[in-house]
C-alpha atoms as a PDB file:
ATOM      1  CA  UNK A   1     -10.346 -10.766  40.845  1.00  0.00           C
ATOM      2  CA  UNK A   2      -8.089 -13.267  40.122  1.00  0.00           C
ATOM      3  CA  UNK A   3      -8.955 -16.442  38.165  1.00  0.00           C
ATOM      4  CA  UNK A   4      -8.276 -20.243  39.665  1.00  0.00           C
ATOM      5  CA  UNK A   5      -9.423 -22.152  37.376  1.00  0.00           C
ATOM      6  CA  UNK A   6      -6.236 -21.789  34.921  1.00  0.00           C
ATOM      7  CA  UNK A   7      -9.002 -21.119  31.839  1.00  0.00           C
ATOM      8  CA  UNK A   8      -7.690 -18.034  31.379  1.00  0.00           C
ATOM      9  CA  UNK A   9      -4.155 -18.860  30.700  1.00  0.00           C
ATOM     10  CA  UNK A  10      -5.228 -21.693  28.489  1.00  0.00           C
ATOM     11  CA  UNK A  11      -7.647 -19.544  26.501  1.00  0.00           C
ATOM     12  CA  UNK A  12      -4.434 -17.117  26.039  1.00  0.00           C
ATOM     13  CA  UNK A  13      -2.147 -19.078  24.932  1.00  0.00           C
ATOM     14  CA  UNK A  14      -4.766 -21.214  22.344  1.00  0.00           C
ATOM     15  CA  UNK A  15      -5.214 -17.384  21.031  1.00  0.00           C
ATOM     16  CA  UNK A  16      -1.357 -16.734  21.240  1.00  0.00           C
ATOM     17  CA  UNK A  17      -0.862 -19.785  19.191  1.00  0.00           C
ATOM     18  CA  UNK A  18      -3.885 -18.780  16.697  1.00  0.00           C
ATOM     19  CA  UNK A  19      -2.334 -15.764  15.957  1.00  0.00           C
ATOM     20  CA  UNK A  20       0.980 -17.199  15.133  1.00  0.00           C
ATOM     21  CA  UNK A  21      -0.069 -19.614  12.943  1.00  0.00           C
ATOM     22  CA  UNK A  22      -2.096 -16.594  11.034  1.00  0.00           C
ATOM     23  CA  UNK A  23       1.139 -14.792  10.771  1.00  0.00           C
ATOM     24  CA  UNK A  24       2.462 -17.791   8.974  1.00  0.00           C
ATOM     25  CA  UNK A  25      -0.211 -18.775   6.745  1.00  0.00           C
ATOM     26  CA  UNK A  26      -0.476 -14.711   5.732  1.00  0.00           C
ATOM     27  CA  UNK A  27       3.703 -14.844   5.186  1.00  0.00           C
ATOM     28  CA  UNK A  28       3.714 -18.280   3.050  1.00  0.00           C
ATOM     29  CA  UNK A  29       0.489 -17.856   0.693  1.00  0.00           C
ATOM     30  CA  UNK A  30       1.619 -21.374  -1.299  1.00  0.00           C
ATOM     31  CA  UNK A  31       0.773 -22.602   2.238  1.00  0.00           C
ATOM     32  CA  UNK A  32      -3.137 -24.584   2.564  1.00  0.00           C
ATOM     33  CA  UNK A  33      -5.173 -24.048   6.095  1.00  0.00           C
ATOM     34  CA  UNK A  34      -4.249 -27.540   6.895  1.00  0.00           C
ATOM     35  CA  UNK A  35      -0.322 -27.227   6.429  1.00  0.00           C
ATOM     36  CA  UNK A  36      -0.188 -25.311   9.673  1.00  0.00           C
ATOM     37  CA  UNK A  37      -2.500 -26.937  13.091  1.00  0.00           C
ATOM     38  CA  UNK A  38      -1.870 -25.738  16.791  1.00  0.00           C
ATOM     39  CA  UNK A  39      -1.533 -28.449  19.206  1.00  0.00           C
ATOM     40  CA  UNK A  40      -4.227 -29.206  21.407  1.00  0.00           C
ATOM     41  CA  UNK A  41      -3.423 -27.885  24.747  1.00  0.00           C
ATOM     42  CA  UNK A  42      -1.981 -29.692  27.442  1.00  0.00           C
ATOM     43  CA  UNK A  43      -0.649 -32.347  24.620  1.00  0.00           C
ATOM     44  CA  UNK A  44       3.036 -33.342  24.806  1.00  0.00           C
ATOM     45  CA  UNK A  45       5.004 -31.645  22.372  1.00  0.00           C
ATOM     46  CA  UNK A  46       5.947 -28.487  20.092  1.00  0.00           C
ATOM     47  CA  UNK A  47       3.118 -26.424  19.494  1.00  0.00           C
ATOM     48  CA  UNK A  48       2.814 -25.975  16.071  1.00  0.00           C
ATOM     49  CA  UNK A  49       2.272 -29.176  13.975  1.00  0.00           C
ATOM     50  CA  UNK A  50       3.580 -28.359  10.345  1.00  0.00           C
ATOM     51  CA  UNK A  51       2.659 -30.618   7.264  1.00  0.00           C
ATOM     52  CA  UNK A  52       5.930 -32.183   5.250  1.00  0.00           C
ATOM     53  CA  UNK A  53       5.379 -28.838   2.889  1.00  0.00           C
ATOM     54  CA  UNK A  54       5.276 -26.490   6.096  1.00  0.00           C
ATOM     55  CA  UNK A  55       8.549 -28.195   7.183  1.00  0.00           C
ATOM     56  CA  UNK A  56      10.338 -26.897   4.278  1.00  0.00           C
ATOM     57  CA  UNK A  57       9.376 -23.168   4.587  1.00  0.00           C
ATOM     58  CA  UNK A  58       9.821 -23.432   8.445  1.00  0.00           C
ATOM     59  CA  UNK A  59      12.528 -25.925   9.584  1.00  0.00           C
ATOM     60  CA  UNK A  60      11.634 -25.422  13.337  1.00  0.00           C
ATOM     61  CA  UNK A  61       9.911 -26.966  16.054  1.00  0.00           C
ATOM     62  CA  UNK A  62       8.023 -23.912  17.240  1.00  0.00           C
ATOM     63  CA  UNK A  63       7.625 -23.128  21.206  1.00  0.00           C
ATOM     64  CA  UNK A  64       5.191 -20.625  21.998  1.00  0.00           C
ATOM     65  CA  UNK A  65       5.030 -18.531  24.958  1.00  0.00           C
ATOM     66  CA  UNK A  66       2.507 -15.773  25.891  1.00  0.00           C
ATOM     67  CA  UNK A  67       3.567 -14.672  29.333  1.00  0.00           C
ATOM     68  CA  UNK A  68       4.895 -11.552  31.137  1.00  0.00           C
ATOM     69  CA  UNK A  69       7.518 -13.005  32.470  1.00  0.00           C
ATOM     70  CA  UNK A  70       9.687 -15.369  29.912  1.00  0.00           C
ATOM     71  CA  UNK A  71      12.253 -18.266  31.583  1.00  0.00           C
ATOM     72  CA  UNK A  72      14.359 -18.394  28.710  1.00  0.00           C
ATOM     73  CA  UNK A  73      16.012 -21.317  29.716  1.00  0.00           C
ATOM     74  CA  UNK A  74      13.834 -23.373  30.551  1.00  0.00           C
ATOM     75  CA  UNK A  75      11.684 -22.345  27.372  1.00  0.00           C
ATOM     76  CA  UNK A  76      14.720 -23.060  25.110  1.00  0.00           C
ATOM     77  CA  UNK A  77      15.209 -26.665  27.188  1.00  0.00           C
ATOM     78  CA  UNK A  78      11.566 -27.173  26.148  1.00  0.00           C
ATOM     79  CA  UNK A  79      11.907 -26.563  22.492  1.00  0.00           C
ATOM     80  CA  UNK A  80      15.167 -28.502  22.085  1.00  0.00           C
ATOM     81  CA  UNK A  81      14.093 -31.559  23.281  1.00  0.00           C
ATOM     82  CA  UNK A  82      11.165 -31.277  21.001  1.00  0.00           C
ATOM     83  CA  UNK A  83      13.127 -30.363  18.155  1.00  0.00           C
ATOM     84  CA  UNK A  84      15.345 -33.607  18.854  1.00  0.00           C
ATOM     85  CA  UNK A  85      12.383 -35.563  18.118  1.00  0.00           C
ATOM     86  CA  UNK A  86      11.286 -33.372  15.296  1.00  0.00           C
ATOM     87  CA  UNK A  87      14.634 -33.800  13.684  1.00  0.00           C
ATOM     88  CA  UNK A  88      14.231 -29.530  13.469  1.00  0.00           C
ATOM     89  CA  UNK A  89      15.727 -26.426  14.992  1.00  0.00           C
ATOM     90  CA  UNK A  90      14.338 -25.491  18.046  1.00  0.00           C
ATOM     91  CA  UNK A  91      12.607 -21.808  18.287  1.00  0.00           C
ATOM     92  CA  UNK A  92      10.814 -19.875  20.822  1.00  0.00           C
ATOM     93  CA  UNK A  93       8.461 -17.349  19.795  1.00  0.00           C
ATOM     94  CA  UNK A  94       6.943 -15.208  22.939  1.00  0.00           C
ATOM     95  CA  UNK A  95       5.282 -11.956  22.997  1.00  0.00           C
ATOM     96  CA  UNK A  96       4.302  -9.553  26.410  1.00  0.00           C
ATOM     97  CA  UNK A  97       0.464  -8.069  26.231  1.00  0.00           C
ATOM     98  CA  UNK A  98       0.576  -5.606  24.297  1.00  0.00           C
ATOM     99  CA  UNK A  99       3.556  -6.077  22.249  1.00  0.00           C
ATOM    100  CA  UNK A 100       4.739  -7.641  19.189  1.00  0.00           C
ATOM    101  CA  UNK A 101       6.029 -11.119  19.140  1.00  0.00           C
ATOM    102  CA  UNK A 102       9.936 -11.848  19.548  1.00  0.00           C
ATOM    103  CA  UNK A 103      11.465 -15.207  18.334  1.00  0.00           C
ATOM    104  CA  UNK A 104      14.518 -17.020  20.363  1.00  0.00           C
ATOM    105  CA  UNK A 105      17.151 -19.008  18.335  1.00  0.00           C
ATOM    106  CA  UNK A 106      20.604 -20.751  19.338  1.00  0.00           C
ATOM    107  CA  UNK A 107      23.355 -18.647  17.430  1.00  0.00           C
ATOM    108  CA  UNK A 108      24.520 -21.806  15.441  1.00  0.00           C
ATOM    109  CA  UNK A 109      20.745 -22.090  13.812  1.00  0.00           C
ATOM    110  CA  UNK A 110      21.022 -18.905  12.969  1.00  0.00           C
ATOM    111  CA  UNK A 111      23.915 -18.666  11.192  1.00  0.00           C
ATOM    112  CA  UNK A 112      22.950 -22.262   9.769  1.00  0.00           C
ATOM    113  CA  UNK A 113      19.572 -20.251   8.535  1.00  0.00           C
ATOM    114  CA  UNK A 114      21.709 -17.436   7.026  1.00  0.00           C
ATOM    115  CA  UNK A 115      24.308 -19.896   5.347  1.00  0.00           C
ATOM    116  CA  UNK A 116      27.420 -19.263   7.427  1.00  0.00           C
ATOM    117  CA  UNK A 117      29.831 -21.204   9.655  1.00  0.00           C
ATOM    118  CA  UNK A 118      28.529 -24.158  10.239  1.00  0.00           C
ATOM    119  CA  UNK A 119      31.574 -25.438  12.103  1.00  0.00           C
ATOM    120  CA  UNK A 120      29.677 -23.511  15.363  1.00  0.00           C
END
C-alpha cells in the first residue's frame, strides 16, 4: 500500500541527505560535526549548509535528490539559483535505491575545478 501522507519521501530524503553529509565528513577528516548541517526539510534553499571552512573544501551549493526518476533540468535550475545566492557552483548529487550516488556539474565548473579553460 501506498503512502499519502508524503512522510515517507521526507524521511528518505532527510536519510539521503544524512548519508551525504557522512560521506563528506569521512572524506575531509580536518572537517568538525558542525562544519557540515542538512537543511531542515521543506526550508528554502540548498541542502547542505557548509561552515566558512566547509566552503573551502567544497565550493558548491549542494542539491540533493533521492528519487527514481531524476528531472535533470529542473534539478540543475534548482541548484543554480541557489548557488547564485551562495556565491558557489551549483551541484546535484542523486542516487536510485539501491545504487551509489552520482553528482551533476555544468562543464565550465568542471573544468574551473580541474584548472582549465576558464574562457567556457
Amino acid at each position: 500500500m501506498k503512502r499519502i501522507n508524503g512522510r515517507g519521501p521526507k524521511s528518505k530524503g532527510r536519510e539521503f541527505e544524512n548519508e551525504i553529509r557522512a560521506i563528506f565528513l569521512a572524506a575531509f577528516p580536518q572537517l568538525d560535526q558542525n562544519d557540515i548541517t542538512a537543511r531542515a526539510m521543506g526550508d528554502p534553499g540548498c541542502d547542505l549548509l557548509l561552515s566558512p571552512v566547509a566552503r573551502k573544501l567544497l565550493p558548491f551549493s549542494f542539491e540533493l535528490k533521492r528519487t527514481e526518476r531524476l528531472k535533470i533540468a529542473e534539478a540543475m535550475a534548482q541548484a543554480q539559483a541557489n548557488a547564485k545566492k551562495d556565491g558557489e557552483m551549483a551541484c546535484i548529487i542523486s542516487r536510485k535505491n539501491r545504487s551509489e550516488p552520482f553528482v551533476i556539474l555544468r562543464l565550465a565548473d568542471l573544468i574551473k575545478l580541474l584548472g582549465g579553460l576558464h574562457g567556457l
